[in-house]
PDB file of N, CA and C in Angstrom:
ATOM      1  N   UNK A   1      67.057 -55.703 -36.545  1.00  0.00           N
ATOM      2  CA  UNK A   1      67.281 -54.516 -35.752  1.00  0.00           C
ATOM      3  C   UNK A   1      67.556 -53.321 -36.661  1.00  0.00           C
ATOM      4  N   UNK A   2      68.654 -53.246 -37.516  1.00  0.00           N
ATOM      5  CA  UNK A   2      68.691 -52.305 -38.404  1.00  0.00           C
ATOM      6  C   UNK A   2      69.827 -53.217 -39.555  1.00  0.00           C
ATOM      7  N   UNK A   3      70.273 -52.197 -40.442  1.00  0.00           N
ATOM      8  CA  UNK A   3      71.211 -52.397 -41.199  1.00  0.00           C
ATOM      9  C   UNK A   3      72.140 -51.942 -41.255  1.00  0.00           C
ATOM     10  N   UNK A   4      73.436 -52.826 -41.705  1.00  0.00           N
ATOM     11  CA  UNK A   4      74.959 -52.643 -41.648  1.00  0.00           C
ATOM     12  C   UNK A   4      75.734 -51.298 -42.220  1.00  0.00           C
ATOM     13  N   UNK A   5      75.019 -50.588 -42.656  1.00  0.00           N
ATOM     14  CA  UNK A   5      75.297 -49.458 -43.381  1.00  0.00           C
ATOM     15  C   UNK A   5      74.632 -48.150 -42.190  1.00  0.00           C
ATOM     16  N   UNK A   6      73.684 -48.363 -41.368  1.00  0.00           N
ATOM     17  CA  UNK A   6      73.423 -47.671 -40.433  1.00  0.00           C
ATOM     18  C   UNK A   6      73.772 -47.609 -39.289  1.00  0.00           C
ATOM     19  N   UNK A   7      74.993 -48.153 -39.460  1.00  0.00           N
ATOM     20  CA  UNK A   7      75.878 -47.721 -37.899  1.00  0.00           C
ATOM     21  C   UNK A   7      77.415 -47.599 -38.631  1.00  0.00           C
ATOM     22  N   UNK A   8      77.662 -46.336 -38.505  1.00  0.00           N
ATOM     23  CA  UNK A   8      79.231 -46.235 -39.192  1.00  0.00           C
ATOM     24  C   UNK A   8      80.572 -46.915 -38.510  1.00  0.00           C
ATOM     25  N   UNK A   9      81.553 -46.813 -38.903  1.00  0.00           N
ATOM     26  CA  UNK A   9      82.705 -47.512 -38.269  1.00  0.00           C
ATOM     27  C   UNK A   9      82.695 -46.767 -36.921  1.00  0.00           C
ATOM     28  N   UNK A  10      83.045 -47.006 -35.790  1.00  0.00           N
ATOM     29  CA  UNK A  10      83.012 -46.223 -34.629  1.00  0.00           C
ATOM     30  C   UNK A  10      82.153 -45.617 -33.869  1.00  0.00           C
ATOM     31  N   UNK A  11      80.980 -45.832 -34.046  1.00  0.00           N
ATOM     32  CA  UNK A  11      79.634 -45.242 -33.610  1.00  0.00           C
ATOM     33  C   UNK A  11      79.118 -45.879 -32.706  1.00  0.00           C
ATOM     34  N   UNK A  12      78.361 -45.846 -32.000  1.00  0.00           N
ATOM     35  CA  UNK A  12      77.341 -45.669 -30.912  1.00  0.00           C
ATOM     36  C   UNK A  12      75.863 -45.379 -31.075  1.00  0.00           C
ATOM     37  N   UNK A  13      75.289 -46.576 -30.956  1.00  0.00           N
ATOM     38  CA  UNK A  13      73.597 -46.050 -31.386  1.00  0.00           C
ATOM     39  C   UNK A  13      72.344 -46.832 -30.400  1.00  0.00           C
ATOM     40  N   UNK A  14      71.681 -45.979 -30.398  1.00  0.00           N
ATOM     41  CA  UNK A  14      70.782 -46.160 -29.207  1.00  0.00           C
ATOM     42  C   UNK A  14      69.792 -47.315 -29.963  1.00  0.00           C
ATOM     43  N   UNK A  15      69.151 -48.404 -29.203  1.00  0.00           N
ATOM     44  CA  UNK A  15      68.268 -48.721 -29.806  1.00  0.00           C
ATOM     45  C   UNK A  15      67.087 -49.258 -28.403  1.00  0.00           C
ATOM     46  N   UNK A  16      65.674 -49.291 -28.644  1.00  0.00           N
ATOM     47  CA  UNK A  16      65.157 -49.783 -27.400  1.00  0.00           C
ATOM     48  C   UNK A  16      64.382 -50.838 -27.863  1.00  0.00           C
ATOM     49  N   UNK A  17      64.465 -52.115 -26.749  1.00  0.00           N
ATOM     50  CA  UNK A  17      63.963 -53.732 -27.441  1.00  0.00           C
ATOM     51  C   UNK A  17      62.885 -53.712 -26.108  1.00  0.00           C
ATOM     52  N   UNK A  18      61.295 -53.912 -26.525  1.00  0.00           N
ATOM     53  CA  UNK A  18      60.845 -53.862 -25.739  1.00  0.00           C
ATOM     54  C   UNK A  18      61.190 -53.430 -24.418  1.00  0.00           C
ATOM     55  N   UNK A  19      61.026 -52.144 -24.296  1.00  0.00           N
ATOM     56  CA  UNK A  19      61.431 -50.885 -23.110  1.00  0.00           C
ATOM     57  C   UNK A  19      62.522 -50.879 -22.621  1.00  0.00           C
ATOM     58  N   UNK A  20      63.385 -51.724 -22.820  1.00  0.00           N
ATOM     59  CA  UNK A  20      65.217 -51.814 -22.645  1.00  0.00           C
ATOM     60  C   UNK A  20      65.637 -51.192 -23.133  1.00  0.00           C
ATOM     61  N   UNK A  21      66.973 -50.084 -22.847  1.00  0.00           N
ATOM     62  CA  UNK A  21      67.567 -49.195 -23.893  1.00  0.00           C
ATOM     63  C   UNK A  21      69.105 -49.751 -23.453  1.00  0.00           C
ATOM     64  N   UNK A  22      69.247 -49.990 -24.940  1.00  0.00           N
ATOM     65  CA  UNK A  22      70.504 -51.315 -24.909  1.00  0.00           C
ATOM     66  C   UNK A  22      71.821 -49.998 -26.283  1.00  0.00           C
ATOM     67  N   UNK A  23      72.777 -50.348 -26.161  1.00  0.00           N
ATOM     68  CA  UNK A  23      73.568 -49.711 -27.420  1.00  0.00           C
ATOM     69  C   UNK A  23      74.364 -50.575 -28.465  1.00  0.00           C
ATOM     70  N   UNK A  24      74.398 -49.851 -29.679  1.00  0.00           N
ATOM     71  CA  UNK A  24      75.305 -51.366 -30.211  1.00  0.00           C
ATOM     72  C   UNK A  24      76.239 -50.138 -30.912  1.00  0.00           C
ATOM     73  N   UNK A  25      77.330 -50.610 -30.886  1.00  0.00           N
ATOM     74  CA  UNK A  25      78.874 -50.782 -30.985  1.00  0.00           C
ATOM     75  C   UNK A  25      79.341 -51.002 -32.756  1.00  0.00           C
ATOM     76  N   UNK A  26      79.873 -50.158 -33.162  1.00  0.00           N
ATOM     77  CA  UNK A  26      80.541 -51.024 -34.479  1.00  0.00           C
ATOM     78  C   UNK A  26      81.765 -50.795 -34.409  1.00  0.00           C
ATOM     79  N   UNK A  27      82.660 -51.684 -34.305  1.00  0.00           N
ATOM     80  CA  UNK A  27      84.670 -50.927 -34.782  1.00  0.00           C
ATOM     81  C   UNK A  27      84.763 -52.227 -35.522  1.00  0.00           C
ATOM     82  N   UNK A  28      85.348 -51.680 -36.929  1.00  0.00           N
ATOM     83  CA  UNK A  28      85.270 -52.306 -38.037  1.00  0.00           C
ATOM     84  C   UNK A  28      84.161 -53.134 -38.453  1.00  0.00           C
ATOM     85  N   UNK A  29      84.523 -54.344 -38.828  1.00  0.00           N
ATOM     86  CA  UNK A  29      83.782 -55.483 -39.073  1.00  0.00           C
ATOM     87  C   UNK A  29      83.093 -56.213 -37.742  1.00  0.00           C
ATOM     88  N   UNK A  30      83.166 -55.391 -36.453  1.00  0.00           N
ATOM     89  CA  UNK A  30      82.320 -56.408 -35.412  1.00  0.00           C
ATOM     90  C   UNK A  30      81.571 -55.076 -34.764  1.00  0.00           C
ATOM     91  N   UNK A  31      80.522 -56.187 -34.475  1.00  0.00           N
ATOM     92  CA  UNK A  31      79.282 -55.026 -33.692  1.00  0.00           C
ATOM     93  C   UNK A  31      79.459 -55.499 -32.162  1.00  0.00           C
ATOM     94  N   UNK A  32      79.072 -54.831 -31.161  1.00  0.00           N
ATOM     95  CA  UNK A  32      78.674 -55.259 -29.824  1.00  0.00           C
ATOM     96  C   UNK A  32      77.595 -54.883 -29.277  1.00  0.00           C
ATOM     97  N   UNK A  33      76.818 -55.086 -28.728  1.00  0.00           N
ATOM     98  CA  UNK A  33      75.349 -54.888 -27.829  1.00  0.00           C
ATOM     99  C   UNK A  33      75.554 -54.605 -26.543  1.00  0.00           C
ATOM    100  N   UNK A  34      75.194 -54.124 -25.857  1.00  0.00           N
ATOM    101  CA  UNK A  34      75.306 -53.679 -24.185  1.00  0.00           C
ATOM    102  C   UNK A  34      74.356 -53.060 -23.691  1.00  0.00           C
ATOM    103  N   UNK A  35      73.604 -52.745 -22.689  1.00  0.00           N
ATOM    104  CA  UNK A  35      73.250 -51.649 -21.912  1.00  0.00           C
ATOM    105  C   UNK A  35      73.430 -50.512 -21.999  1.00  0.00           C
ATOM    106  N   UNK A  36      72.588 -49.828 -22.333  1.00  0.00           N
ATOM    107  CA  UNK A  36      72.744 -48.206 -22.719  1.00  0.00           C
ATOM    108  C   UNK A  36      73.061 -47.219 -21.506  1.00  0.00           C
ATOM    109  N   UNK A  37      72.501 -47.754 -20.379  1.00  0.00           N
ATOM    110  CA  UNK A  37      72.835 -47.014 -18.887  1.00  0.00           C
ATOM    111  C   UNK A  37      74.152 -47.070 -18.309  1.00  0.00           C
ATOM    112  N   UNK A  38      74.905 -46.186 -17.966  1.00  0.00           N
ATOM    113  CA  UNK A  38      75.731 -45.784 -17.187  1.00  0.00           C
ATOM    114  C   UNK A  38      75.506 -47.248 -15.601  1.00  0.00           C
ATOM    115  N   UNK A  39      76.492 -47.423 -15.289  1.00  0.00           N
ATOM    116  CA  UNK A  39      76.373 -48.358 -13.701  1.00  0.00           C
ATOM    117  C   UNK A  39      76.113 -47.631 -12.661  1.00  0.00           C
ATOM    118  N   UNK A  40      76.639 -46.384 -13.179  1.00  0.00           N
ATOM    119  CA  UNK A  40      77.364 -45.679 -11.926  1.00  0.00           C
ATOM    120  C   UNK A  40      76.516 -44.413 -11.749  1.00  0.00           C
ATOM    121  N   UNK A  41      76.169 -43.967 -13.184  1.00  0.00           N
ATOM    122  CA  UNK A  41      75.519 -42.133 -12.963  1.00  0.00           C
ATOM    123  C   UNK A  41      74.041 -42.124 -13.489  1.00  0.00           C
ATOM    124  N   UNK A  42      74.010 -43.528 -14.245  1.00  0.00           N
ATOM    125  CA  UNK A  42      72.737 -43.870 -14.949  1.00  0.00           C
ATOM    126  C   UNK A  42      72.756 -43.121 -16.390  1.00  0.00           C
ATOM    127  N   UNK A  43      73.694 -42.308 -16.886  1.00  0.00           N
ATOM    128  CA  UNK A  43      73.594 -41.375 -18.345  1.00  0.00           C
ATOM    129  C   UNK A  43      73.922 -42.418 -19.373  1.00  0.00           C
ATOM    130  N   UNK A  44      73.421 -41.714 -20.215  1.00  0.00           N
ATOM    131  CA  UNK A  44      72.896 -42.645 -21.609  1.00  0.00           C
ATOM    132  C   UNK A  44      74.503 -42.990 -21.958  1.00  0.00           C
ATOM    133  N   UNK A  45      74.879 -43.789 -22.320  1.00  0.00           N
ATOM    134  CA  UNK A  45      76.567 -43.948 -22.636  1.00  0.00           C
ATOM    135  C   UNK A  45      76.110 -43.482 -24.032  1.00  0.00           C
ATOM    136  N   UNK A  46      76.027 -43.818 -25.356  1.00  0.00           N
ATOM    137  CA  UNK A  46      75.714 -43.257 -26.530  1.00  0.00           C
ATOM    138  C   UNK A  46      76.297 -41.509 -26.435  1.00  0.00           C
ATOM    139  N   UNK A  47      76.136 -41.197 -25.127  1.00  0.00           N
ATOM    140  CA  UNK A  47      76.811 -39.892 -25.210  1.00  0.00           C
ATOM    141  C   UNK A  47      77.968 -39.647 -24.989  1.00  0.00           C
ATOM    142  N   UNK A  48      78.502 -40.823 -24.869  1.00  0.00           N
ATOM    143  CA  UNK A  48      80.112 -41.050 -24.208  1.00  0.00           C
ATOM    144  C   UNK A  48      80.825 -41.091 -25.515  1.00  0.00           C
ATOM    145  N   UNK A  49      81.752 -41.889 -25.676  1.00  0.00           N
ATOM    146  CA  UNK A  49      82.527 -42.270 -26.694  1.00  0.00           C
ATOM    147  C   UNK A  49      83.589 -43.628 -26.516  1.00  0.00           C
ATOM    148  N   UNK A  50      83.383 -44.263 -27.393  1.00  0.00           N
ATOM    149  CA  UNK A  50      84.727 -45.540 -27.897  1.00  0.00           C
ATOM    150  C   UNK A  50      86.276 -45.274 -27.351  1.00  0.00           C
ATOM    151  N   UNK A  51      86.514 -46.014 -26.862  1.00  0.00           N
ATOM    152  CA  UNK A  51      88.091 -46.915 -26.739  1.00  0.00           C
ATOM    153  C   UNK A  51      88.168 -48.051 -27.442  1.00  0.00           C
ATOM    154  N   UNK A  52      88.776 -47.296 -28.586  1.00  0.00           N
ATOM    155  CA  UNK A  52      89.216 -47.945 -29.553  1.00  0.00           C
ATOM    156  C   UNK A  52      90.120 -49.835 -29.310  1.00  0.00           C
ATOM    157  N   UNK A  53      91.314 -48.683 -28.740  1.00  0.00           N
ATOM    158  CA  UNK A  53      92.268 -49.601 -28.377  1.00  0.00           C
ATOM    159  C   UNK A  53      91.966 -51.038 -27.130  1.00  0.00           C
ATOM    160  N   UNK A  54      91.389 -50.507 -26.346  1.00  0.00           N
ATOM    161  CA  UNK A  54      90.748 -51.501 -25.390  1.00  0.00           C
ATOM    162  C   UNK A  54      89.363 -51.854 -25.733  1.00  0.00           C
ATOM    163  N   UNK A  55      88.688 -51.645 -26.291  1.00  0.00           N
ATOM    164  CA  UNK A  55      87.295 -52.390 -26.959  1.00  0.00           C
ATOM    165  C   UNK A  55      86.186 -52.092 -25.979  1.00  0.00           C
ATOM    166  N   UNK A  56      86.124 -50.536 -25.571  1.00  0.00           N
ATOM    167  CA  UNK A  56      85.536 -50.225 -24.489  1.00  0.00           C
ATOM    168  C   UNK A  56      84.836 -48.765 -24.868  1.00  0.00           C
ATOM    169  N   UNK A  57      83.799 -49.081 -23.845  1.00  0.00           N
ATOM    170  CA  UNK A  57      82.758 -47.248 -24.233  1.00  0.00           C
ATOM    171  C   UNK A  57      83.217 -46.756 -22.590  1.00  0.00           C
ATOM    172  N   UNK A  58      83.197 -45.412 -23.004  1.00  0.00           N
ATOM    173  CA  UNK A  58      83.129 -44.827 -21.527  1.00  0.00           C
ATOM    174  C   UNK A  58      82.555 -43.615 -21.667  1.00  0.00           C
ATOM    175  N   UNK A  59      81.976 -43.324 -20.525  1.00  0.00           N
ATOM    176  CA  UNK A  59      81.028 -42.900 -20.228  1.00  0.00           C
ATOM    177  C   UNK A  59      81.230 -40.999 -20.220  1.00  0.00           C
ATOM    178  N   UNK A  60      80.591 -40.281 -20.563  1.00  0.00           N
ATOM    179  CA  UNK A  60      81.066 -38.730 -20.797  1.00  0.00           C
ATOM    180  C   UNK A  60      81.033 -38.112 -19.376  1.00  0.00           C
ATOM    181  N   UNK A  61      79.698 -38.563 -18.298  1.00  0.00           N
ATOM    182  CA  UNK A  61      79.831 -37.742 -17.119  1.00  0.00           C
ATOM    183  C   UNK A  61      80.624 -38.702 -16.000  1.00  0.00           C
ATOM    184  N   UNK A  62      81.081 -39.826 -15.781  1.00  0.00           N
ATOM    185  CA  UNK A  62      81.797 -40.231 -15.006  1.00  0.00           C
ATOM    186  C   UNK A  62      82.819 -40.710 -15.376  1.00  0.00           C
ATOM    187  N   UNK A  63      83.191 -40.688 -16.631  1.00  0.00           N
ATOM    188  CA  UNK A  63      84.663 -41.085 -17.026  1.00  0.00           C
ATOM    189  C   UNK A  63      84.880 -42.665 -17.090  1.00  0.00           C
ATOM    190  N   UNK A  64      84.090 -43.764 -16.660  1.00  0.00           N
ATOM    191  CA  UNK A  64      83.840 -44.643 -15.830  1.00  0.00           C
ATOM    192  C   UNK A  64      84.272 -45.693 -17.502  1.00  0.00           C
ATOM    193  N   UNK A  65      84.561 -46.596 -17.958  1.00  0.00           N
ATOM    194  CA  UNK A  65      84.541 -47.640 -19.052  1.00  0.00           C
ATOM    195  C   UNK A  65      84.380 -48.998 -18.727  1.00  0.00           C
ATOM    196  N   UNK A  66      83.740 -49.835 -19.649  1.00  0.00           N
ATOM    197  CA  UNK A  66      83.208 -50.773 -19.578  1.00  0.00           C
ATOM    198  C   UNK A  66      84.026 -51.716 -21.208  1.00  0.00           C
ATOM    199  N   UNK A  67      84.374 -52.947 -20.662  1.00  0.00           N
ATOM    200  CA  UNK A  67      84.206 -54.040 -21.861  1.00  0.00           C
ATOM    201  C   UNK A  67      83.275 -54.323 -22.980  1.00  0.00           C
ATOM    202  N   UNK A  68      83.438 -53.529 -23.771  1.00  0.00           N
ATOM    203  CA  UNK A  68      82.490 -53.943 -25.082  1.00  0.00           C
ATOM    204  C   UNK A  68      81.958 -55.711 -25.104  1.00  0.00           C
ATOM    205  N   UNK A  69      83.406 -56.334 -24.814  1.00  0.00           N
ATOM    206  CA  UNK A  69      82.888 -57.994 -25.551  1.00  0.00           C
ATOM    207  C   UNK A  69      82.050 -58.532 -24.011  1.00  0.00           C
ATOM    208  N   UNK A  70      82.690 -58.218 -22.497  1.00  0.00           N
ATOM    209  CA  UNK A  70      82.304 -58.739 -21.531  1.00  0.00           C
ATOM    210  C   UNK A  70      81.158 -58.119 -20.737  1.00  0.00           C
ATOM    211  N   UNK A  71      81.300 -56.935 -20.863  1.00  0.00           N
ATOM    212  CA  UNK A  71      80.712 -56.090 -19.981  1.00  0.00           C
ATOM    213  C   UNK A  71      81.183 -55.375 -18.790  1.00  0.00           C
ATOM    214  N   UNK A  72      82.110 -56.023 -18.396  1.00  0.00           N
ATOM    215  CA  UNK A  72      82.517 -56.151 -17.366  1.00  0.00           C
ATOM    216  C   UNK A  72      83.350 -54.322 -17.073  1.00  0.00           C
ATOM    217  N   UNK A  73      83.345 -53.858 -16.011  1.00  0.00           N
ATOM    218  CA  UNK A  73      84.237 -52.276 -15.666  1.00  0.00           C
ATOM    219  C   UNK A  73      85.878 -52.333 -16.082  1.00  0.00           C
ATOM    220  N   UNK A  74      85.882 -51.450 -16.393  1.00  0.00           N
ATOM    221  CA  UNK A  74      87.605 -51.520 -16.914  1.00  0.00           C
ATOM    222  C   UNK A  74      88.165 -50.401 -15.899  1.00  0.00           C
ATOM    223  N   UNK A  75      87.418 -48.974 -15.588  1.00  0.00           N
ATOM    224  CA  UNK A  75      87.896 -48.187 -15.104  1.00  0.00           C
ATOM    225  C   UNK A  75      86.560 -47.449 -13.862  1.00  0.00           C
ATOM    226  N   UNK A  76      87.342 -47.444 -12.497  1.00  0.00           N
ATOM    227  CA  UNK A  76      86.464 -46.754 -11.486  1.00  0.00           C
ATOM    228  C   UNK A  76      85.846 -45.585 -12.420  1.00  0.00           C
ATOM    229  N   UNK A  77      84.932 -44.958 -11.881  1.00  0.00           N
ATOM    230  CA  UNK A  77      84.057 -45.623 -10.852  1.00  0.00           C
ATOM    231  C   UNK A  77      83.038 -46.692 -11.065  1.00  0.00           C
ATOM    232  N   UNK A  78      83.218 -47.136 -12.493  1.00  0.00           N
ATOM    233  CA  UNK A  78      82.248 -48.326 -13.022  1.00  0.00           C
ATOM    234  C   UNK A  78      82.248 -49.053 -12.126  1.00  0.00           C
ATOM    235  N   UNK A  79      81.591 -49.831 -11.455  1.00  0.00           N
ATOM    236  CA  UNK A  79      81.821 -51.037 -10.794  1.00  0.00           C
ATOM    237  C   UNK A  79      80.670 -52.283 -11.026  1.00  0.00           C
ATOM    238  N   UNK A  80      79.580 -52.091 -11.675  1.00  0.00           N
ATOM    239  CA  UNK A  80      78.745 -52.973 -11.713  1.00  0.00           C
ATOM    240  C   UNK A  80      78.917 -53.263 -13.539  1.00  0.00           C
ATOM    241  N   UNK A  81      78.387 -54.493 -13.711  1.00  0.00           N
ATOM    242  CA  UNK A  81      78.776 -54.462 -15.360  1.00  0.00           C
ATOM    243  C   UNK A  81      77.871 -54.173 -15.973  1.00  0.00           C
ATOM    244  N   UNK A  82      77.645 -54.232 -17.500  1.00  0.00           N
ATOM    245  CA  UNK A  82      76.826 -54.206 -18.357  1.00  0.00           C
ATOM    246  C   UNK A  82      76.120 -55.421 -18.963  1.00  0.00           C
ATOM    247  N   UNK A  83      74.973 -55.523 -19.321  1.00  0.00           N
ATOM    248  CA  UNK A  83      74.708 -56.690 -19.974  1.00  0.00           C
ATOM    249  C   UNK A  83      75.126 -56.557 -21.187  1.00  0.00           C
ATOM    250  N   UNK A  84      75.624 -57.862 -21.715  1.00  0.00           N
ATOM    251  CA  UNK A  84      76.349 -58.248 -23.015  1.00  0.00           C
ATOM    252  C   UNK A  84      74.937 -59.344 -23.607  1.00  0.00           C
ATOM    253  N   UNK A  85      74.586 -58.226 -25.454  1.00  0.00           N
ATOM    254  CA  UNK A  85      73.715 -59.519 -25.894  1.00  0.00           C
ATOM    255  C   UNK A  85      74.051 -59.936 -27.339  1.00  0.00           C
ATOM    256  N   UNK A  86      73.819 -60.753 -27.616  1.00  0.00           N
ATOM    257  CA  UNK A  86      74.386 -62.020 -28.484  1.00  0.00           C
ATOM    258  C   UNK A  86      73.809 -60.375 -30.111  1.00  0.00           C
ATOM    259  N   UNK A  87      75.030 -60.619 -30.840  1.00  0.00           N
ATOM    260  CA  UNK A  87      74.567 -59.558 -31.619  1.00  0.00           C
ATOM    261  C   UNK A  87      75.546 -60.140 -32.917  1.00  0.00           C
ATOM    262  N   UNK A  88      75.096 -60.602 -34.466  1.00  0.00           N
ATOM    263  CA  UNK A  88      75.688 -61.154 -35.310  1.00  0.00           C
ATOM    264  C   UNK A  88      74.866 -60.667 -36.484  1.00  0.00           C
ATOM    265  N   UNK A  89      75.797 -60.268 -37.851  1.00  0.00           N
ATOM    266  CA  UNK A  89      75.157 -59.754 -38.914  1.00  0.00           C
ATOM    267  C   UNK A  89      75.195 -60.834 -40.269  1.00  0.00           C
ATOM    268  N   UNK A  90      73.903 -60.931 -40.872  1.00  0.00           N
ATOM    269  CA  UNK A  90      73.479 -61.841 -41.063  1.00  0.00           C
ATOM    270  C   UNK A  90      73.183 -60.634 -42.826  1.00  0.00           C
ATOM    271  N   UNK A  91      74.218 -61.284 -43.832  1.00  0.00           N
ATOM    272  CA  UNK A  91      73.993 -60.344 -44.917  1.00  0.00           C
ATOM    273  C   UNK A  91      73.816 -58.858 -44.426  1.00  0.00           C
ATOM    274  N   UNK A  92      73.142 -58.107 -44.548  1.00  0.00           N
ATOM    275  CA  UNK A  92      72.785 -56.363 -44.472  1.00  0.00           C
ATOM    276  C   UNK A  92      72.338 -56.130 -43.366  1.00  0.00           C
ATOM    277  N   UNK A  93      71.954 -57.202 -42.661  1.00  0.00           N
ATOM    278  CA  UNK A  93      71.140 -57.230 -41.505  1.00  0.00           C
ATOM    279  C   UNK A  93      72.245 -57.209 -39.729  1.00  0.00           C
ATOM    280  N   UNK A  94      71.428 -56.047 -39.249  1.00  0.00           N
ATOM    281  CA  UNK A  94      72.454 -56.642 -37.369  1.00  0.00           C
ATOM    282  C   UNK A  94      71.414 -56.784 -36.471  1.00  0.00           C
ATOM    283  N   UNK A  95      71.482 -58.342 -36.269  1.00  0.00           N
ATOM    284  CA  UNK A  95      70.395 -58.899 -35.358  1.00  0.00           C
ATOM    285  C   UNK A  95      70.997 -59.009 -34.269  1.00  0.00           C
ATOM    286  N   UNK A  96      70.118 -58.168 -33.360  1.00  0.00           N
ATOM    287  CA  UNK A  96      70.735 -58.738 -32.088  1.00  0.00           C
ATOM    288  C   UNK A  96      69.214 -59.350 -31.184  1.00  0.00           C
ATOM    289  N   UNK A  97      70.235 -60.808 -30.660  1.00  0.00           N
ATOM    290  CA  UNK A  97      69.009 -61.842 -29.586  1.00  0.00           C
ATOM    291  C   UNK A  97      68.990 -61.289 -28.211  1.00  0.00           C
ATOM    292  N   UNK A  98      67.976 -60.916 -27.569  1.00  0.00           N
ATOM    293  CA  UNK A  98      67.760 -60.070 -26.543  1.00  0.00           C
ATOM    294  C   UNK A  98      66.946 -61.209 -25.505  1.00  0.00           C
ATOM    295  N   UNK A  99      67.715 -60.956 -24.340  1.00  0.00           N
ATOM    296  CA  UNK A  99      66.879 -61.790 -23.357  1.00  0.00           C
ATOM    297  C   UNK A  99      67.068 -61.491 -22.261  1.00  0.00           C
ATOM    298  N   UNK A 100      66.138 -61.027 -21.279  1.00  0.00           N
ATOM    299  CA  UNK A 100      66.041 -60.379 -19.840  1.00  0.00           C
ATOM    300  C   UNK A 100      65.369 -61.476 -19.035  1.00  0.00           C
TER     301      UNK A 100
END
């Protein structure tokens, strides 16, 4: 997918896997994969920003956050989850296994 040096500590980056637009996550040493769409407003989360402390992205136009590790809504008006995909770095490399 890319390399470990191209996603900084705390970032947010868009990537699209055969026409899916999915985001991956770095805080520290762990990456996460998710759904790039909003549940609720449909906006790109990548434009949102990290919760650090709870391990969560939320969203810039609905305020709305989601579980980095589960997917799952943390805060209204989220209510539907995100897909969570298997995402592990392998030397320089962050592969993530994608399956719809």
């Amino acid at each position: 997918m890319c390399k470990v040096e191209e996603i900084p500590d705390g970032a947010l980056k868009h990537f699209e896997i055969m026409g899916y637009d999915v985001m991956v996550v770095r805080l520290g040493d762990h990456f996460y994969c998710v759904d790039e769409a909003c549940t609720y407003k449909w906006a790109m989360l990548t434009d949102g920003h990290v919760d650090r402390e709870r391990v969560a992205v939320v969203c810039k136009d609905c305020n709305g956050a989601w579980d980095l590790q589960t997917g799952q809504p943390k805060d209204l008006p989220a209510k539907f989850p995100l897909n969570v995909y298997r995402i592990e770095t392998v030397g320089d490399d962050v592969i993530v296994t994608f399956t719809y």
